[in-house]
C-alpha atoms as a PDB file:
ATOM      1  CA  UNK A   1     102.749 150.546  31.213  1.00  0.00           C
ATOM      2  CA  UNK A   2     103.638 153.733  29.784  1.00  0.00           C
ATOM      3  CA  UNK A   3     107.141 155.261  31.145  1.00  0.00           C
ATOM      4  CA  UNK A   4     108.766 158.748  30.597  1.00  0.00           C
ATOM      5  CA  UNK A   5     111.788 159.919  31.382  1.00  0.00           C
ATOM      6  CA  UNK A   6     112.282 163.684  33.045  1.00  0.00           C
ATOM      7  CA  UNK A   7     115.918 164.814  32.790  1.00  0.00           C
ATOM      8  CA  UNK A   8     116.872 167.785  34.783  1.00  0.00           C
ATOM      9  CA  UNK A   9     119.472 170.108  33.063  1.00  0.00           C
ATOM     10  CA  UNK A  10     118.680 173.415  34.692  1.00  0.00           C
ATOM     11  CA  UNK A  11     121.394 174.051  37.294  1.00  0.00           C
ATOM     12  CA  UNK A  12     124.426 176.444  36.775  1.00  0.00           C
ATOM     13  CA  UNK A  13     127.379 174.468  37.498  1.00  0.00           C
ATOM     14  CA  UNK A  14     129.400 176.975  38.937  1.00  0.00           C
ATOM     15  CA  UNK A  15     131.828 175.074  40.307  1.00  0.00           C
ATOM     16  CA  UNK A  16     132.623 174.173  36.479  1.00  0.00           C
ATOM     17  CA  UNK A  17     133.711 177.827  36.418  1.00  0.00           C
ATOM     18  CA  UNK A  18     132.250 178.178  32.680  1.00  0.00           C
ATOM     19  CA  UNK A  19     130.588 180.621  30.564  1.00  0.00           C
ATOM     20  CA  UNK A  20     129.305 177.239  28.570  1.00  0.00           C
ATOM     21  CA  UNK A  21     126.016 175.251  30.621  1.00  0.00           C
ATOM     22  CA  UNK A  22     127.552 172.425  32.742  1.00  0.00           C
ATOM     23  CA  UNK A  23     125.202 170.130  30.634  1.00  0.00           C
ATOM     24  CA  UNK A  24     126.509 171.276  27.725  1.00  0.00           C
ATOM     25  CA  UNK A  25     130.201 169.884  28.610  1.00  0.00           C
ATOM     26  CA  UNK A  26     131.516 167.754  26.174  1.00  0.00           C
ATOM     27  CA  UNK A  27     132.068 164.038  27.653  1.00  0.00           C
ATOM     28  CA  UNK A  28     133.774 161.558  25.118  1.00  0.00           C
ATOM     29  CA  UNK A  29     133.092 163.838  22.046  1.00  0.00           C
ATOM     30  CA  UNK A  30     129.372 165.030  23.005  1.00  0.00           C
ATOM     31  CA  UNK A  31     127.748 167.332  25.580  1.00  0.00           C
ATOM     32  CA  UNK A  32     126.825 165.495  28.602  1.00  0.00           C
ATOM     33  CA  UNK A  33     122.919 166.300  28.162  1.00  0.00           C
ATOM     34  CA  UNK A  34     123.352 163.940  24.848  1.00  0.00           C
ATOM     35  CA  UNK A  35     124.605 161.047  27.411  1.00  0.00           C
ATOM     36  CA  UNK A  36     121.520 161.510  28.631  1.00  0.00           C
ATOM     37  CA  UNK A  37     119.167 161.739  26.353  1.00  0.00           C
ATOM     38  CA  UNK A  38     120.659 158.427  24.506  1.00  0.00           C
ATOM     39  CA  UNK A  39     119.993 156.511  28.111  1.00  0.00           C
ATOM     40  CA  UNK A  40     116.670 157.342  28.161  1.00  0.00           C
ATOM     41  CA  UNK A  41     116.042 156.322  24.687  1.00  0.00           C
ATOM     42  CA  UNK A  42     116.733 153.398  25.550  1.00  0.00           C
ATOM     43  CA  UNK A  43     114.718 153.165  28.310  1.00  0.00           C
ATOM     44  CA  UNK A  44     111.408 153.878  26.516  1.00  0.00           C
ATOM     45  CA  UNK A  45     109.978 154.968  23.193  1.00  0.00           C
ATOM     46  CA  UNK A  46     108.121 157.753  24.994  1.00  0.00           C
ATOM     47  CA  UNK A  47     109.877 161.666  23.864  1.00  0.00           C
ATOM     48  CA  UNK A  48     111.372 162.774  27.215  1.00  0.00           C
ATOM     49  CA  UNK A  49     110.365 166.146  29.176  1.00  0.00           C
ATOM     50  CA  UNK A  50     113.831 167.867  30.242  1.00  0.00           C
ATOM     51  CA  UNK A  51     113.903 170.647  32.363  1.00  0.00           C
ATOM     52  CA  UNK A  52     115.979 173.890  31.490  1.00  0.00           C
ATOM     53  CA  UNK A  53     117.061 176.654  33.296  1.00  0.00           C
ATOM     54  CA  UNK A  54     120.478 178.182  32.936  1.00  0.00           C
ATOM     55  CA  UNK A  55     121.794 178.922  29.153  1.00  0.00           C
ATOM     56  CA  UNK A  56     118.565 177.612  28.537  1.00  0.00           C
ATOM     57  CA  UNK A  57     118.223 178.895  24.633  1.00  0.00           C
ATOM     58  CA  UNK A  58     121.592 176.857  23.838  1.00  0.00           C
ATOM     59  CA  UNK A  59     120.665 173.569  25.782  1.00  0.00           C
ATOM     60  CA  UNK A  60     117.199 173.742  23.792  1.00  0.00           C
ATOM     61  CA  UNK A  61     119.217 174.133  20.597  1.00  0.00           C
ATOM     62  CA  UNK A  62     122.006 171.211  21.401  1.00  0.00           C
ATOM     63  CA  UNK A  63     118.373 168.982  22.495  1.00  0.00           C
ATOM     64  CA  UNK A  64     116.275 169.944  19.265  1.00  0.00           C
ATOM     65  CA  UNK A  65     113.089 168.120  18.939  1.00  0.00           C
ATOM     66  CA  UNK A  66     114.664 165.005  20.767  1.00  0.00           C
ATOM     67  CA  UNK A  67     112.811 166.080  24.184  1.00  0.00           C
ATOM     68  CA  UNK A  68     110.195 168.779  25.278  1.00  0.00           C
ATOM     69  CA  UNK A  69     111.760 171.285  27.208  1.00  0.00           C
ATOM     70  CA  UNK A  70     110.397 173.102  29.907  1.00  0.00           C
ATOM     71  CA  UNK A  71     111.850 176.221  31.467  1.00  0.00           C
ATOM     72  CA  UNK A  72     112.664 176.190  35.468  1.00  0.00           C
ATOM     73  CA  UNK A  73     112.564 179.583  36.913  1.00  0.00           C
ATOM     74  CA  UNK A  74     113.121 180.440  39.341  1.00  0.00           C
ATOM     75  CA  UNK A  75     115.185 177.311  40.246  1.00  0.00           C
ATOM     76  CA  UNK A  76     114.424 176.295  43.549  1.00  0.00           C
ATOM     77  CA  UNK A  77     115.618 172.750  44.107  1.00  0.00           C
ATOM     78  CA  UNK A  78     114.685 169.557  42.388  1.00  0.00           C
ATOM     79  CA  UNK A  79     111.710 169.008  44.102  1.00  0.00           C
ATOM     80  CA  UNK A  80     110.381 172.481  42.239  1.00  0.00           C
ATOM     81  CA  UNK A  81     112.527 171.080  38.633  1.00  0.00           C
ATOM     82  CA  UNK A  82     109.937 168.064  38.686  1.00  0.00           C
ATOM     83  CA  UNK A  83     107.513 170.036  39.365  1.00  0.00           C
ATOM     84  CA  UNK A  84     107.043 171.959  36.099  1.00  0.00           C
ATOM     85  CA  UNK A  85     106.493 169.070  34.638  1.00  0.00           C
ATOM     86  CA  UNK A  86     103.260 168.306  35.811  1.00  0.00           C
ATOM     87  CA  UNK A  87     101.418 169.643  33.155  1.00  0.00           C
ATOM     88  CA  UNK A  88     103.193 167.770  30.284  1.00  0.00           C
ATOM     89  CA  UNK A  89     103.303 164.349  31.987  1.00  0.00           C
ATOM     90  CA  UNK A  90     100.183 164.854  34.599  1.00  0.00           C
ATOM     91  CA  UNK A  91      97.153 162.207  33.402  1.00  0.00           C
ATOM     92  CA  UNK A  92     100.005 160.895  30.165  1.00  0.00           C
ATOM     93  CA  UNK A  93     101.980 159.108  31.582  1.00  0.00           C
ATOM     94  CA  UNK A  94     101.925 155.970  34.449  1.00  0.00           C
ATOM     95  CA  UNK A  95     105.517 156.128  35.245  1.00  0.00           C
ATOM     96  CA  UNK A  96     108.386 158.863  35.469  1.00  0.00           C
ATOM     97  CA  UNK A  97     111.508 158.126  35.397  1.00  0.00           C
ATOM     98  CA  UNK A  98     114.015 161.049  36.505  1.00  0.00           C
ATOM     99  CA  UNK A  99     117.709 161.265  36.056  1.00  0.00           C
ATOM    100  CA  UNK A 100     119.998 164.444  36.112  1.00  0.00           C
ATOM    101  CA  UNK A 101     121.821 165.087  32.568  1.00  0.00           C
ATOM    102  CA  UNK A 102     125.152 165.636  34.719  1.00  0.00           C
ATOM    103  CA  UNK A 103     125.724 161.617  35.639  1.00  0.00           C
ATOM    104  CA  UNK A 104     126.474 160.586  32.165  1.00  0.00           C
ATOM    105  CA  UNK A 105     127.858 156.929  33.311  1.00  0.00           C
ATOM    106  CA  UNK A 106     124.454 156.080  33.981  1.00  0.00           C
ATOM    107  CA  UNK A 107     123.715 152.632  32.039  1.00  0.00           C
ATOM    108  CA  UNK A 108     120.676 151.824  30.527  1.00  0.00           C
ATOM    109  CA  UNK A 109     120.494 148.750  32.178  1.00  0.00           C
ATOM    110  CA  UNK A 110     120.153 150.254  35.321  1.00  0.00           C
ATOM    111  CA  UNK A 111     117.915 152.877  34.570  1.00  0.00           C
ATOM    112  CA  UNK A 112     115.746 149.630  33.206  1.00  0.00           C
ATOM    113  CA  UNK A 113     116.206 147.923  36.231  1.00  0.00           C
ATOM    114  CA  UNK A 114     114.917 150.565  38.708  1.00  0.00           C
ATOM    115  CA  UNK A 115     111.799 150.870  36.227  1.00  0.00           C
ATOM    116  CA  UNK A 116     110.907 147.046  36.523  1.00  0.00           C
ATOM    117  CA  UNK A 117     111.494 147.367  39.883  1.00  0.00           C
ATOM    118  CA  UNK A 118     108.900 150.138  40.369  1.00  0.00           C
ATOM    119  CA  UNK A 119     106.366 148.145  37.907  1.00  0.00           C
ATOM    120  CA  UNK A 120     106.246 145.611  40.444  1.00  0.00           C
ATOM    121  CA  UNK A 121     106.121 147.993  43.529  1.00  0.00           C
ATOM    122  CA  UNK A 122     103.120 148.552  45.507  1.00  0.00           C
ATOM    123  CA  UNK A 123     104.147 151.610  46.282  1.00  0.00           C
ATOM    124  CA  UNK A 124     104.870 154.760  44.777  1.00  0.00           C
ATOM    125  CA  UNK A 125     108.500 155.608  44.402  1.00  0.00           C
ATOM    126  CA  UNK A 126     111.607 153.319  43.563  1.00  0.00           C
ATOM    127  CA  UNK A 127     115.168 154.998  43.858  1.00  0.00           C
ATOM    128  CA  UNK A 128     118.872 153.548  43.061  1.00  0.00           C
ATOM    129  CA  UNK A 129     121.693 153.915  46.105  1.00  0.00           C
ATOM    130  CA  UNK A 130     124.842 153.184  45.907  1.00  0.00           C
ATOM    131  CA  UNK A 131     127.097 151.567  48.351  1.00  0.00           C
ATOM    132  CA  UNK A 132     130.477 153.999  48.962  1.00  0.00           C
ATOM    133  CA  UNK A 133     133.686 155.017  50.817  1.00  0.00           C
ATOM    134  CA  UNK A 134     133.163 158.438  49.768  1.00  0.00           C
ATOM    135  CA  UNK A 135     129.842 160.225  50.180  1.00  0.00           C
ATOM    136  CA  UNK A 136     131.254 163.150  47.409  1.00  0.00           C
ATOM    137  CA  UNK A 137     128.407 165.271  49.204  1.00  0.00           C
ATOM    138  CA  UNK A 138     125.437 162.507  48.651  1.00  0.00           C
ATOM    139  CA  UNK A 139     122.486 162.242  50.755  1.00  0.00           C
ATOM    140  CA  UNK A 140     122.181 159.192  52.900  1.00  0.00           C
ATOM    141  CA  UNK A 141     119.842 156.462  52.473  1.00  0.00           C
ATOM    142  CA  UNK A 142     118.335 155.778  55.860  1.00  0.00           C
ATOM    143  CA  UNK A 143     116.399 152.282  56.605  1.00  0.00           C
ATOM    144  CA  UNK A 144     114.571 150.888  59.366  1.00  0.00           C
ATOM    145  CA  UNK A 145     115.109 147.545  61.546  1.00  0.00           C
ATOM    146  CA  UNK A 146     114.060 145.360  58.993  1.00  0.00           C
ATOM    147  CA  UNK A 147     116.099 147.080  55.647  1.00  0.00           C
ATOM    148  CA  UNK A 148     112.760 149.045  54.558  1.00  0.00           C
ATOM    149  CA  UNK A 149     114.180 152.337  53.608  1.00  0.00           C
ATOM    150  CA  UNK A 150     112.694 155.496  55.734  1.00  0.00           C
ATOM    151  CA  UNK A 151     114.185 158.445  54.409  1.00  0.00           C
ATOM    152  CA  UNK A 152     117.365 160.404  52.036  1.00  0.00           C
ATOM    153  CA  UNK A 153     118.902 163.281  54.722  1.00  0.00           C
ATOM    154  CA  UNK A 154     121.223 165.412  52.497  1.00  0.00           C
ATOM    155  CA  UNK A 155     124.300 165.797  53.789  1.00  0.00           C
ATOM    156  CA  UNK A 156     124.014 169.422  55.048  1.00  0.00           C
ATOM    157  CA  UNK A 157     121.375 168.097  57.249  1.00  0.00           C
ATOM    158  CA  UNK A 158     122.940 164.900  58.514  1.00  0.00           C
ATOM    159  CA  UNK A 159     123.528 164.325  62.085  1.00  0.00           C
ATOM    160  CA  UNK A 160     126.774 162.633  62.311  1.00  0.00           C
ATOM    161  CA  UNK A 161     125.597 158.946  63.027  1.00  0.00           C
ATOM    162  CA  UNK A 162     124.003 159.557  59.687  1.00  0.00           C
ATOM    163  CA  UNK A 163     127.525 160.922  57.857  1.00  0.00           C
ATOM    164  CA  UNK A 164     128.759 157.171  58.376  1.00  0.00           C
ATOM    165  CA  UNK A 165     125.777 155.831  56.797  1.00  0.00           C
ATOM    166  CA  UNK A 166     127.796 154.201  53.110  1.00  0.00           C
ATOM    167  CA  UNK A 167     124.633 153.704  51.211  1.00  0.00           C
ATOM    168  CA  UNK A 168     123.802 156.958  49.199  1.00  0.00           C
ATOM    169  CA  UNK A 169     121.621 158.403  47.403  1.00  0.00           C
ATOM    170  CA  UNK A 170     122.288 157.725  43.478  1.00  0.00           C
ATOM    171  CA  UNK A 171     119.485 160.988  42.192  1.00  0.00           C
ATOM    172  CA  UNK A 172     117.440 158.535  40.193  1.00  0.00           C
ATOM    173  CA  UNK A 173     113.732 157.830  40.958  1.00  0.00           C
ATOM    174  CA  UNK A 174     110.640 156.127  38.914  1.00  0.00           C
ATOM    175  CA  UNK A 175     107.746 157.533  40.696  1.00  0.00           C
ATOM    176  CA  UNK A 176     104.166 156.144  40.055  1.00  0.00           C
ATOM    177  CA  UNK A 177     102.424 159.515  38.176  1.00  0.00           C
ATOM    178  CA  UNK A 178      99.469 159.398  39.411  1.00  0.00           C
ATOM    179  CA  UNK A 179     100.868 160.007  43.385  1.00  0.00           C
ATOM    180  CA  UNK A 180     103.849 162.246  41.908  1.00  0.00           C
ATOM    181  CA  UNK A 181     102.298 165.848  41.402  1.00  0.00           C
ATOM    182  CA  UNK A 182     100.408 165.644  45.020  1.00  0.00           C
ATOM    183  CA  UNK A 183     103.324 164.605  46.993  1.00  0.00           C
ATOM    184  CA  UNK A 184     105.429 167.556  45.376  1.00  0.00           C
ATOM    185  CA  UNK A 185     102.669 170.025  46.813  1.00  0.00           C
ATOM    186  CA  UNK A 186     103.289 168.458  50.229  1.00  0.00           C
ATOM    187  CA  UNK A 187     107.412 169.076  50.037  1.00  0.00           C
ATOM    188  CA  UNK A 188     108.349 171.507  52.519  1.00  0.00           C
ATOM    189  CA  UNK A 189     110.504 174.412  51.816  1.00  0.00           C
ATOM    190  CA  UNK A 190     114.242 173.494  52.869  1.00  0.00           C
ATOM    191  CA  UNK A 191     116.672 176.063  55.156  1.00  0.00           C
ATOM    192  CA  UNK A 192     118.667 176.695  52.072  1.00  0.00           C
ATOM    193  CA  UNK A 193     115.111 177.804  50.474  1.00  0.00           C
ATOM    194  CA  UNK A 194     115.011 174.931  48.165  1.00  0.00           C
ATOM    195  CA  UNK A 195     112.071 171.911  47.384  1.00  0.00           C
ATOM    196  CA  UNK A 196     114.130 168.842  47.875  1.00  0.00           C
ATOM    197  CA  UNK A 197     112.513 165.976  45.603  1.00  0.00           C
ATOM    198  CA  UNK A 198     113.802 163.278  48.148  1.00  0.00           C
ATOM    199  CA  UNK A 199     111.526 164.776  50.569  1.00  0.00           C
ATOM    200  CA  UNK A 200     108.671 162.789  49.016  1.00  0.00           C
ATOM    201  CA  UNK A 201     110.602 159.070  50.030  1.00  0.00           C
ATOM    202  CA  UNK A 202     109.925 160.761  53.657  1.00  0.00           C
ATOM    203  CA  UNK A 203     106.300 161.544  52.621  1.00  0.00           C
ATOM    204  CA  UNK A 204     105.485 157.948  51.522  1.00  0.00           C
ATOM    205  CA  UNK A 205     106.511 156.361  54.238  1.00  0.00           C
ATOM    206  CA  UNK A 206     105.016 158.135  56.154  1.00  0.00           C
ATOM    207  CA  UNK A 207     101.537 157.011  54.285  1.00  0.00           C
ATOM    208  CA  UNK A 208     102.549 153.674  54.914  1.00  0.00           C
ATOM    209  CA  UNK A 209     103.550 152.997  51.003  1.00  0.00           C
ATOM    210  CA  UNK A 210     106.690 151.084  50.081  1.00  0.00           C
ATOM    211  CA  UNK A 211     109.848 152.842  48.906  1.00  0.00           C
ATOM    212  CA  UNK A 212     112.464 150.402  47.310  1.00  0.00           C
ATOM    213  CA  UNK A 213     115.661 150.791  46.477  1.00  0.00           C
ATOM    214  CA  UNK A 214     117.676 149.101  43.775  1.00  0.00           C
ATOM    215  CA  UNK A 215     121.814 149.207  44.923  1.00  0.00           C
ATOM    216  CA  UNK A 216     124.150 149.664  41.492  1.00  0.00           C
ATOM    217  CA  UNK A 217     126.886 147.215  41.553  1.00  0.00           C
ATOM    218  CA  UNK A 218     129.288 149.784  40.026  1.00  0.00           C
ATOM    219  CA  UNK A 219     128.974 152.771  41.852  1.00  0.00           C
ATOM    220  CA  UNK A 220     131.092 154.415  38.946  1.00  0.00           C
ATOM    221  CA  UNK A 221     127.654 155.013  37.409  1.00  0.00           C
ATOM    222  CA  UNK A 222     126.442 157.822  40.163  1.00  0.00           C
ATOM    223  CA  UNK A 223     129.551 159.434  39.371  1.00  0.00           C
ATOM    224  CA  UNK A 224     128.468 163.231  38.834  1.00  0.00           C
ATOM    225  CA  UNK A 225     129.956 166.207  37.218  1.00  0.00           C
ATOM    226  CA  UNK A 226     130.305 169.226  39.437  1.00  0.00           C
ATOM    227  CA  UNK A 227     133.979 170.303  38.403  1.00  0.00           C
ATOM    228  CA  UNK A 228     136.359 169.772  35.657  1.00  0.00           C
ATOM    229  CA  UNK A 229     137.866 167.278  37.972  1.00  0.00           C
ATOM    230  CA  UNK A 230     134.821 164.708  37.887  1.00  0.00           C
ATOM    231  CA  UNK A 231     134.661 165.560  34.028  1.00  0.00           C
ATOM    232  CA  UNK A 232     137.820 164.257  33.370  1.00  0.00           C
ATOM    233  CA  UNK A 233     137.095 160.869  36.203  1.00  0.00           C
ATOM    234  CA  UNK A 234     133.796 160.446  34.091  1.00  0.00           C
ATOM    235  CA  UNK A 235     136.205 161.116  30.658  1.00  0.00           C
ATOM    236  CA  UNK A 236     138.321 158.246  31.946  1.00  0.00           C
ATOM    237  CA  UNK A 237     135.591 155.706  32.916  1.00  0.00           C
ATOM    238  CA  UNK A 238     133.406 156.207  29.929  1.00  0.00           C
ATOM    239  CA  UNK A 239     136.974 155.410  27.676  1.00  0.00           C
ATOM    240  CA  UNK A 240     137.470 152.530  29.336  1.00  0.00           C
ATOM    241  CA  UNK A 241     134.280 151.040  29.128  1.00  0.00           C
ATOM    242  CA  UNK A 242     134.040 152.046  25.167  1.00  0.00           C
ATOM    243  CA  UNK A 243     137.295 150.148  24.486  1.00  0.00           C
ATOM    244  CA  UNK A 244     136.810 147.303  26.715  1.00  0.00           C
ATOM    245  CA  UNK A 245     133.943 146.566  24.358  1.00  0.00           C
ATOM    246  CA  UNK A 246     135.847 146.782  20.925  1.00  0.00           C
ATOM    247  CA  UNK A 247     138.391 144.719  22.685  1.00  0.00           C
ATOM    248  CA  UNK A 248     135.894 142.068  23.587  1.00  0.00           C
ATOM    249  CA  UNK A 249     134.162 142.266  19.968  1.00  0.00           C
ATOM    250  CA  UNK A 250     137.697 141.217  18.478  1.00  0.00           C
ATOM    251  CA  UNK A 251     139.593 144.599  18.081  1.00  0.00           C
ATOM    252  CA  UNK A 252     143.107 144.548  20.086  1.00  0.00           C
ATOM    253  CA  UNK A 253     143.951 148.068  21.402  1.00  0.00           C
ATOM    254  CA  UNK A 254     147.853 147.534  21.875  1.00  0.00           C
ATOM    255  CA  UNK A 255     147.669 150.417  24.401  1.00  0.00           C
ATOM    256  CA  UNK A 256     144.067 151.122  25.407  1.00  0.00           C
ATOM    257  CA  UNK A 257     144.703 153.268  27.888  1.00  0.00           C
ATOM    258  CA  UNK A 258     146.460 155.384  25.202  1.00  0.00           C
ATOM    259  CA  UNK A 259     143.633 154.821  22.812  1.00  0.00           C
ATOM    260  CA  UNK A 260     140.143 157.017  22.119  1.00  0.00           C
ATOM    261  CA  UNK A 261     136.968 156.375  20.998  1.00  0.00           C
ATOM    262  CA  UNK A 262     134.332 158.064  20.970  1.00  0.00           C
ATOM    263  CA  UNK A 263     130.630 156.441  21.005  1.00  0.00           C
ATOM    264  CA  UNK A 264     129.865 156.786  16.977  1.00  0.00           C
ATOM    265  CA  UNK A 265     132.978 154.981  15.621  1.00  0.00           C
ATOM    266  CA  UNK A 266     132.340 151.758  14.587  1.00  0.00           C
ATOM    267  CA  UNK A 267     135.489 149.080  14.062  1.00  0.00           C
ATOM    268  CA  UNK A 268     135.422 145.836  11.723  1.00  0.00           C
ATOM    269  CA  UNK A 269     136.969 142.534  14.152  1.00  0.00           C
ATOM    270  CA  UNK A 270     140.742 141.676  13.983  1.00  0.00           C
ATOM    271  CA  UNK A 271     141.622 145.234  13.510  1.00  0.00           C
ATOM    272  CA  UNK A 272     144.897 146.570  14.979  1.00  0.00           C
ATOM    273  CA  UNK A 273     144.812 149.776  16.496  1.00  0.00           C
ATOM    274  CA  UNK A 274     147.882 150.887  18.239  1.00  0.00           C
ATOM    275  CA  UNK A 275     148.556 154.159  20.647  1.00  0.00           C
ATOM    276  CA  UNK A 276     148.103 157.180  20.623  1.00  0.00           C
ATOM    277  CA  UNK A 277     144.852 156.960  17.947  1.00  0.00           C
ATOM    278  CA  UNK A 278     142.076 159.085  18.302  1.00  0.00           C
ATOM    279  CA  UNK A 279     138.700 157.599  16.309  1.00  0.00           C
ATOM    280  CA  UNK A 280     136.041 160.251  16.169  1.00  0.00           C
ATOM    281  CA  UNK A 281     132.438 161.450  14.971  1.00  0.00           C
ATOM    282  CA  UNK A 282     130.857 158.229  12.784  1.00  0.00           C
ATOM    283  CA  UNK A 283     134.347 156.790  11.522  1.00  0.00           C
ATOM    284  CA  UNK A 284     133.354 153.678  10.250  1.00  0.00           C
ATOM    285  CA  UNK A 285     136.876 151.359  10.274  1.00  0.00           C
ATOM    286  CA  UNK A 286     136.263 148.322   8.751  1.00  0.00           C
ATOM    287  CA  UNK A 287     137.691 144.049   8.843  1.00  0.00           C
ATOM    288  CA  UNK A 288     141.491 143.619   9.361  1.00  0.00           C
ATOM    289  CA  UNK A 289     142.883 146.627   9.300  1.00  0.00           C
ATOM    290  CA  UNK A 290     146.133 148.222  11.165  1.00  0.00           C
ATOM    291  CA  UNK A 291     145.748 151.312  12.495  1.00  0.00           C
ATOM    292  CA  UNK A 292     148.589 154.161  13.694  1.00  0.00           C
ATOM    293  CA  UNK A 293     150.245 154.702  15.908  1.00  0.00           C
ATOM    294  CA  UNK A 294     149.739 158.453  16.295  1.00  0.00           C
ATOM    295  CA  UNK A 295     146.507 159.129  14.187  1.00  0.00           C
ATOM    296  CA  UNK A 296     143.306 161.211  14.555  1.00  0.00           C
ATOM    297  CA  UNK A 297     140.486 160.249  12.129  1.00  0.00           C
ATOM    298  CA  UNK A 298     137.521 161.752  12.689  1.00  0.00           C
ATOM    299  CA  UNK A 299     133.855 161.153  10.635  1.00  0.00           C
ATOM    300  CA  UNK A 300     135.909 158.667   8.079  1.00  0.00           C
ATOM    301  CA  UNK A 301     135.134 155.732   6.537  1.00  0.00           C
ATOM    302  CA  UNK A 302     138.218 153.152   6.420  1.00  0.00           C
ATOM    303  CA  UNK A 303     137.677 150.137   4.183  1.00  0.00           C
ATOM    304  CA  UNK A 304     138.362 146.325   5.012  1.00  0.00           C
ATOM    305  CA  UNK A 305     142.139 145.622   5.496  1.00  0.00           C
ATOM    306  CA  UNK A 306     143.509 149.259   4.896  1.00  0.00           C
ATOM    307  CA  UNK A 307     145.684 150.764   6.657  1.00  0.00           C
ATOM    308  CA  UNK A 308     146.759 154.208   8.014  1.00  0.00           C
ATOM    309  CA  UNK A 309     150.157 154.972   8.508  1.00  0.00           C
ATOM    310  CA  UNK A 310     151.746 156.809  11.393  1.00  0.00           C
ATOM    311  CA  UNK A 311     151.043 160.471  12.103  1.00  0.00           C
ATOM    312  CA  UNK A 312     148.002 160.973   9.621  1.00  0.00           C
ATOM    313  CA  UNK A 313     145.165 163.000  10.300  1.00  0.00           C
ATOM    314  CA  UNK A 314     141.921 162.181   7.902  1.00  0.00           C
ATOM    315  CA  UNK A 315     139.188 164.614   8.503  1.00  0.00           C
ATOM    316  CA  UNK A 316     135.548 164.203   7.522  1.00  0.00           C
ATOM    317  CA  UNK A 317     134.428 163.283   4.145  1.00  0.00           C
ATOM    318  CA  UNK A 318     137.478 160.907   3.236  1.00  0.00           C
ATOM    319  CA  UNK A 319     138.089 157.341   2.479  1.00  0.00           C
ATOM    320  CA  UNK A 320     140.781 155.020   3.234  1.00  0.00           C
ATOM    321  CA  UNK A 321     141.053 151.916   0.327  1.00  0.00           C
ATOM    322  CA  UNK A 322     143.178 148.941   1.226  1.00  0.00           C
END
């Protein structure tokens, strides 16, 4: 079964307060549009559609030929967003899978899991919730007597027995293709003049089809970026996670929380890195070595049991020799 991903990138972020596209914020050494674009790789072979909108000339230049991009405007909700994609993925594709390029914790694994869910759904549409404390402005995930979910209300429209509703709305969907582009004609213009896409879990149920709803364990992953705030939460979460895996790949971090990484590097096992290093672009470091304190090497290739002393910076192009 054929799956492509849709990734919307065309809002403004004001609340960023930016002259630079909110997508194109950097996130652990790349723009957060990247994130995206490497979760959906590794979702499916298939080149993704991503929709642009605001500073749409330098989000098509950061994207390249990794996804066809397709101009929203006006922009006038998500609902309208997946809608201009109809006639690149109408009659190609079976399944779409659509994720916003501003939640960059998203894991593959869970965008995989919300696929296989839908390939073994009935019905048309299969969303991820999370379960949470704090709504952060998320719509709420409303289900019937027996669990079957009914409907998302956005938060502006909530009543408040709905605002204590925890399970929210994680902006993910796989939709089946073929039902898609017909149930985004039958989305009804919102009060704030806007197509809301999670209108259409309303419109399936009521045409009797199944919506289901995968929950995230770690609802870190529907963290998105609206501020500088949440980029620096997501900056925090994504470090973690990148050196809790060198860690448990046999690299000891003597401080990791005053230790960064950034996704390219690559480390060699029983290598020492203490605080205060900074490993960027491809740095390759390899076996055994002792790293730091208080370096930044960036794009460098550091050969089996070297070591770089305190307070160096290496730049691209060098080479470290035991």
């Amino acid at each position: 079964m054929k799956v492509t991903s849709l990734i919307l990138a065309a809002g403004h972020g004001t609340r960023m307060k930016s002259d630079l596209p909110k997508v194109l914020h950097p996130l652990a050494g790349k723009p957060l549009v990247l994130h995206a674009l490497d979760s959906a790789a590794q979702v499916s072979p298939e080149k993704p559609v991503i929709i642009i909108g605001h500073g749409a000339d330098a989000v098509r230049q950061t994207v390249g030929d990794r996804a066809r991009c397709v101009v929203q405007e006006p922009q006038l909700g998500t609902g309208h967003a997946v809608q201009q994609a109809e006639a690149s993925l109408k009659g190609q594709t079976d399944l779409v899978l659509v994720v916003t390029a501003d939640m960059p914790l998203l894991t593959s694994e869970s965008l995989r899991t919300v696929v296989q869910t839908q390939m073994d759904n009935p019905g048309p549409i299969t969303m991820a919730t999370i379960i949470a404390d704090d709504p952060r402005g998320f719509g709420r995930v409303v289900r019937g007597p027996k669990g079957d979910v009914l409907a998302i209300v956005e938060e502006a429209q909530a009543t408040a027995e709905q605002r204590t509703i925890k399970e929210l709305n994680a902006s993910v969907y796989c939709f089946r293709s073929d039902w898609l582009w017909d149930a985004l004609r039958r989305v009804q213009m919102s009060p704030k003049g806007e197509y809301y896409l999670t209108d259409t879990v309303e419109i399936a149920v009521r045409d009797g089809l199944e919506v289901r709803a995968v929950i995230l364990a770690d609802a870190q992953e529907a963290l998105g970026i609206n501020t500088r705030v949440h980029l620096a939460e997501a900056e925090a979460v994504m470090r973690a996670r990148i050196n809790r895996a060198w860690m448990l790949s046999g690299v000891t971090l003597v401080d990791a929380a005053a230790t960064y990484i950034e996704p390219g590097v690559t480390i060699g096992a029983d290598t020492l890195i203490h605080p205060n290093t900074t490993l960027r672009g491809n740095t390759v470091i390899g076996r055994g070595c002792v790293i730091g304190p208080n370096v930044v090497i960036e794009s460098t290739v550091v050969e089996d049991g070297a070591q770089v002393k305190p307070f160096t910076h290496l730049f691209s192009g060098s080479t470290v020799n035991p």
